[in-house]
C-alpha atoms as a PDB file:
ATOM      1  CA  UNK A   1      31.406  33.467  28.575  1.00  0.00           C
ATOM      2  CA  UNK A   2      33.457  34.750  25.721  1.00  0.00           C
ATOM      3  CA  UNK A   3      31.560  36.171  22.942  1.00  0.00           C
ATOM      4  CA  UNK A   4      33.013  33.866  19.891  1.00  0.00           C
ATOM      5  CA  UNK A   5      31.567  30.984  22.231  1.00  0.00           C
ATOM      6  CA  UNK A   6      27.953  31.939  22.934  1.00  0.00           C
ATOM      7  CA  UNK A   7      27.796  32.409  18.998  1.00  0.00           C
ATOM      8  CA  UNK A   8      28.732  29.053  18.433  1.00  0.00           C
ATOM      9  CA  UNK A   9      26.737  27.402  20.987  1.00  0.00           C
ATOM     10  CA  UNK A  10      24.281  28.839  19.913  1.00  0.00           C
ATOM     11  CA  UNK A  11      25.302  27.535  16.305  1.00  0.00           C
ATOM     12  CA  UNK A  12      24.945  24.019  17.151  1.00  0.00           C
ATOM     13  CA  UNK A  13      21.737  24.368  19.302  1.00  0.00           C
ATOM     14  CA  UNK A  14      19.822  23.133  16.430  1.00  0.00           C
ATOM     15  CA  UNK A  15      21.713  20.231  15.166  1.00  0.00           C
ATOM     16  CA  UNK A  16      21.771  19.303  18.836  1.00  0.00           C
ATOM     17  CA  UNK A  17      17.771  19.291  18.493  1.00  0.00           C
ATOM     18  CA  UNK A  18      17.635  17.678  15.519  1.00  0.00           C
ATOM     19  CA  UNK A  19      20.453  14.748  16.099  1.00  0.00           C
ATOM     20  CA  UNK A  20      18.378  14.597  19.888  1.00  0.00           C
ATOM     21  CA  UNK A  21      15.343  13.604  18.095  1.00  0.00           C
ATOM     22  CA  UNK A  22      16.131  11.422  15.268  1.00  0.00           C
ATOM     23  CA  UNK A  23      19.031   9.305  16.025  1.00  0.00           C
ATOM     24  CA  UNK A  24      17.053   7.604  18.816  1.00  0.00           C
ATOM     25  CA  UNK A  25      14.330   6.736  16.293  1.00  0.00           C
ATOM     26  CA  UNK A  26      17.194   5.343  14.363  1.00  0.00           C
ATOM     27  CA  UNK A  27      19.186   3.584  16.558  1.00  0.00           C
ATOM     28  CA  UNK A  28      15.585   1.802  18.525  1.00  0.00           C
ATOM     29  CA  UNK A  29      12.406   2.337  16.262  1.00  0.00           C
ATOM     30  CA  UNK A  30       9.222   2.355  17.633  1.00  0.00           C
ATOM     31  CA  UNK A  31       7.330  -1.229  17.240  1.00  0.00           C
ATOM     32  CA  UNK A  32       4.633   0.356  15.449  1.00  0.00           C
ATOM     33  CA  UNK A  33       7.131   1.450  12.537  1.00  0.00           C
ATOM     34  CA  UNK A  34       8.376  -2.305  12.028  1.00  0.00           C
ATOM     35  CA  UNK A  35       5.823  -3.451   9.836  1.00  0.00           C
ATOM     36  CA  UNK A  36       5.762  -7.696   9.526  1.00  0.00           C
ATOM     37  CA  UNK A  37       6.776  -9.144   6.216  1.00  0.00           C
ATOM     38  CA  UNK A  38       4.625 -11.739   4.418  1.00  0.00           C
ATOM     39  CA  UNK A  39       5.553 -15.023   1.947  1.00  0.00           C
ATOM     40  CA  UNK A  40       1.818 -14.283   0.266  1.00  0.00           C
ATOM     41  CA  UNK A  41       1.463 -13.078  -3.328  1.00  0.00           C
ATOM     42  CA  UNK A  42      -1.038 -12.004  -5.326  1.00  0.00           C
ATOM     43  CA  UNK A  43      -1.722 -11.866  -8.760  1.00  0.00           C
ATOM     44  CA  UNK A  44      -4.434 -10.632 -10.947  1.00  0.00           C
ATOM     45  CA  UNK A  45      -6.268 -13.990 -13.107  1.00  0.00           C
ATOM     46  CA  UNK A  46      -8.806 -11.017 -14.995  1.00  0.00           C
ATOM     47  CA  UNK A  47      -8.649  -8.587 -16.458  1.00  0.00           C
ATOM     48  CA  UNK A  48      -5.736  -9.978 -18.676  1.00  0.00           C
ATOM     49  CA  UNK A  49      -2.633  -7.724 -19.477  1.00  0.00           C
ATOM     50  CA  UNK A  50      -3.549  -5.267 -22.126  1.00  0.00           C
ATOM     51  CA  UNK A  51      -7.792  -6.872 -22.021  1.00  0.00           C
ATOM     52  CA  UNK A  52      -9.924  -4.312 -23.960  1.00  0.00           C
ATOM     53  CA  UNK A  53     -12.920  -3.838 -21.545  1.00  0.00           C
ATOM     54  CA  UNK A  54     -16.675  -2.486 -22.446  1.00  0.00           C
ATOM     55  CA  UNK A  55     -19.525  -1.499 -20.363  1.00  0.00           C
ATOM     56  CA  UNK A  56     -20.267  -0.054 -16.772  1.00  0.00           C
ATOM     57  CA  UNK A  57     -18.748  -2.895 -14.433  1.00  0.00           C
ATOM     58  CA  UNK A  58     -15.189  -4.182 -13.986  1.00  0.00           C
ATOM     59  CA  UNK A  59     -14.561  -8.060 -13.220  1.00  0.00           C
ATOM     60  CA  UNK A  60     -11.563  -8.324 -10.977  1.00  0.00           C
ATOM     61  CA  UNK A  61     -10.169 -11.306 -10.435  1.00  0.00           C
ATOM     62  CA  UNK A  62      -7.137 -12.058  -7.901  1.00  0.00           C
ATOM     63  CA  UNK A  63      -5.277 -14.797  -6.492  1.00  0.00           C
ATOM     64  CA  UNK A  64      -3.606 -14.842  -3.449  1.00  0.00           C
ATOM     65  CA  UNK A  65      -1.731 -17.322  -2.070  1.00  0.00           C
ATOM     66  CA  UNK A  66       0.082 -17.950   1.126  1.00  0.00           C
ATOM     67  CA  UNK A  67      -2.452 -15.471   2.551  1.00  0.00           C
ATOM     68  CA  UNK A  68      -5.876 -15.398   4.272  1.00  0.00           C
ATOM     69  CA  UNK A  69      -8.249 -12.928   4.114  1.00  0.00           C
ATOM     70  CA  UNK A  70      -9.870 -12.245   7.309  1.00  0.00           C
ATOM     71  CA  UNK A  71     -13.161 -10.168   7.942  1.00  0.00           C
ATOM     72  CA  UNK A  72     -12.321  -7.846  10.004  1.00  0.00           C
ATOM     73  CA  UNK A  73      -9.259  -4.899  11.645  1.00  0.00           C
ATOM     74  CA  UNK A  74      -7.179  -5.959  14.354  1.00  0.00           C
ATOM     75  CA  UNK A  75      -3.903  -5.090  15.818  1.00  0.00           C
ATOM     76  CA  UNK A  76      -2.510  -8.225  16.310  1.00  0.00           C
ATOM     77  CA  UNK A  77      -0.410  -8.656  12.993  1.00  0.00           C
ATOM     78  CA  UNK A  78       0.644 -11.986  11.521  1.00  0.00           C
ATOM     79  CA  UNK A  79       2.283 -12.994   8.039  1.00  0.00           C
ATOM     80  CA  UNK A  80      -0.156 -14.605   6.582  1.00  0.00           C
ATOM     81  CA  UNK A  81      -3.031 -12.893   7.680  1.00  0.00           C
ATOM     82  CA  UNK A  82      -5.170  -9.095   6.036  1.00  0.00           C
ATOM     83  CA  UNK A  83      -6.898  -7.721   3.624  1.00  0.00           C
ATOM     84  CA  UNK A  84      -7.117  -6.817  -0.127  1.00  0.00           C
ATOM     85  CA  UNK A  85      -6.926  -2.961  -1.532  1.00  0.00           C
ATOM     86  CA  UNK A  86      -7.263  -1.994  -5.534  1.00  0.00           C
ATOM     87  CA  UNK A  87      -6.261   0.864  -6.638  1.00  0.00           C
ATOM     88  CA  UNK A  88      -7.381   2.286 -10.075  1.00  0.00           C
ATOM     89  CA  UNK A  89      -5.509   4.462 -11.655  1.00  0.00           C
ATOM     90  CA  UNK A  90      -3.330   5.384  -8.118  1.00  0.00           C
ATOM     91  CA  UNK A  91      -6.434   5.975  -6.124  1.00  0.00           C
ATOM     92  CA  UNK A  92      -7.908   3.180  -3.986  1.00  0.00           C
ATOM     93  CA  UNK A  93     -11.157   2.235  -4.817  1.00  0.00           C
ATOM     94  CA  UNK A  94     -11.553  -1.136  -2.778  1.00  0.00           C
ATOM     95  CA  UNK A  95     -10.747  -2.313   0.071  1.00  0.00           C
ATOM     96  CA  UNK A  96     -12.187  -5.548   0.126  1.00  0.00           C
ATOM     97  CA  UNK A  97     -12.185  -9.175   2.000  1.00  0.00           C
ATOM     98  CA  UNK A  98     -12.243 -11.180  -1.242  1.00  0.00           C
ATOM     99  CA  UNK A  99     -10.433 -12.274  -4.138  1.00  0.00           C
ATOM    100  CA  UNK A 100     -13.743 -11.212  -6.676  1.00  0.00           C
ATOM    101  CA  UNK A 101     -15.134  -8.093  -7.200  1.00  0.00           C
ATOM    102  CA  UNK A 102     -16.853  -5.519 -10.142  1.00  0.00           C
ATOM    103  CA  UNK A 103     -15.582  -2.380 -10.436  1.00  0.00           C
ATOM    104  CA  UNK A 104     -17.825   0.345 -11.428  1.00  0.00           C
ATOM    105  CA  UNK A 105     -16.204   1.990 -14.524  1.00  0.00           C
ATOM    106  CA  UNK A 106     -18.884   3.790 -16.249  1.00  0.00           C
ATOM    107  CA  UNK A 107     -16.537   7.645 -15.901  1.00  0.00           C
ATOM    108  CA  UNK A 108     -13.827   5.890 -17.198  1.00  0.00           C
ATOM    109  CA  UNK A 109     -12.148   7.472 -20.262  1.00  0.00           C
ATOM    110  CA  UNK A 110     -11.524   5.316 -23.213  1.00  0.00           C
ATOM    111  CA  UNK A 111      -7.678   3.876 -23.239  1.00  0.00           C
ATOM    112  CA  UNK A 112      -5.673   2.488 -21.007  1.00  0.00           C
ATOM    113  CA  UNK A 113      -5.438   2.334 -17.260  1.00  0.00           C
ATOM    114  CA  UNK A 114      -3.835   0.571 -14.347  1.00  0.00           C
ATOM    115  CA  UNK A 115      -4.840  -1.817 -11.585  1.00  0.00           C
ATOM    116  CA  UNK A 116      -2.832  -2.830  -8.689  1.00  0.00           C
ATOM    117  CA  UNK A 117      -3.703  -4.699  -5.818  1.00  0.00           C
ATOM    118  CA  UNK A 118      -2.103  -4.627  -2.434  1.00  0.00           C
ATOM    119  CA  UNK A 119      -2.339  -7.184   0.127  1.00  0.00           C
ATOM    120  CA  UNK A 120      -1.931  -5.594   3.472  1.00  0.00           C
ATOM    121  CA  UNK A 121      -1.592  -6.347   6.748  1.00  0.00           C
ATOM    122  CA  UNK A 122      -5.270  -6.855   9.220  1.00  0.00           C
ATOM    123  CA  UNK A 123      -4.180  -3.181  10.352  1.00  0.00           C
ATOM    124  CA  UNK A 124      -4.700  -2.394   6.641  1.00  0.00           C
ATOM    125  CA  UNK A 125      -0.921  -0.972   6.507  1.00  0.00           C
ATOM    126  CA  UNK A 126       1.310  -2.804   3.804  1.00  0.00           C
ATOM    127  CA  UNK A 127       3.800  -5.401   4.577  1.00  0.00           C
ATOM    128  CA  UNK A 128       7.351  -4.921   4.022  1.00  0.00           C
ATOM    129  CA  UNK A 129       8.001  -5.465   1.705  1.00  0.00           C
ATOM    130  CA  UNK A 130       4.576  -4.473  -0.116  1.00  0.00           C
ATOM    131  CA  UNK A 131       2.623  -7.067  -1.529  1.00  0.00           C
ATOM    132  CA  UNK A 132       1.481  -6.197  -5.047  1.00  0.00           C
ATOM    133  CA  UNK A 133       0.500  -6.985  -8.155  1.00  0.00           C
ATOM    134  CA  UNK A 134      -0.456  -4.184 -11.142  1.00  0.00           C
ATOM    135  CA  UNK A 135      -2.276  -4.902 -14.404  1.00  0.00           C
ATOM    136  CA  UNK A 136      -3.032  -2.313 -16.952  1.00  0.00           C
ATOM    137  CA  UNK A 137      -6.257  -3.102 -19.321  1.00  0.00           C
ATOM    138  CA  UNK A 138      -8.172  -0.448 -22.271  1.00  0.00           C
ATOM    139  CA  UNK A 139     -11.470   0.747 -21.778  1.00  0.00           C
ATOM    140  CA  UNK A 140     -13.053   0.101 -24.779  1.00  0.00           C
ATOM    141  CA  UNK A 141     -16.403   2.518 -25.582  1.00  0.00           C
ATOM    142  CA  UNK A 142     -20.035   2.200 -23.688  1.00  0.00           C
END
């Protein structure tokens, strides 16, 4: 084999590699990355937008609707079917099976911060798209 050859097969080896591995995934992806879609939303009823909150505890309030919450993980995925996480400030700090819950926030800076809630799928993966809703409220003092 001529020289100038071997130098560009060797050239293209690793495109080769990289097209081999993933244009398949492109072309026919995996069932586990199609995630379901839901026609639930949720919504925050309290805190308010922009509530000035005191104390140690939280009172979160959501509504979701054309959802269910169910109890427990499974596998077997449906559209109207999961769970609830909250996030504070970008880290999750619930991941709950209710629309009511109290939110410790006793180390909680004074000013504003951000809620969001996610419902997710009973795998506890999002649905695409995500179902969110965010609400920012002030911590107010002790």
């Amino acid at each position: 084999m001529a020289r100038p050859v071997a130098w560009g097969l060797l050239a293209i080896a690793p495109v080769a590699f990289v097209a081999s591995v993933i244009v398949p995934s492109q072309l026919w992806p995996s069932p586990a990355a199609v995630r379901p879609s839901s026609t639930a939303t949720i919504a925050f009823v309290t805190p308010t937008p922009g509530q000035e909150v005191r104390g140690n505890m939280l009172e979160v309030q959501l509504q979701l609707r054309g959802g269910r919450i169910v109890p427990s993980s499974s596998t077997s995925l449906t559209a109207d079917t999961g769970h609830i996480h909250v996030f504070l400030d970008g880290a999750i700090v619930s991941m709950t099976y209710g629309e009511r819950q109290r939110l410790p926030i006793s180390g909680l800076e004074d000013g504003p911060h951000v809620l969001q809630a996610e419902f997710v799928a009973a795998d506890h993966a999002p649905f695409d798209p995500r179902v969110t809703a965010v609400e920012q409220f002030i911590k107010e003092g002790p």
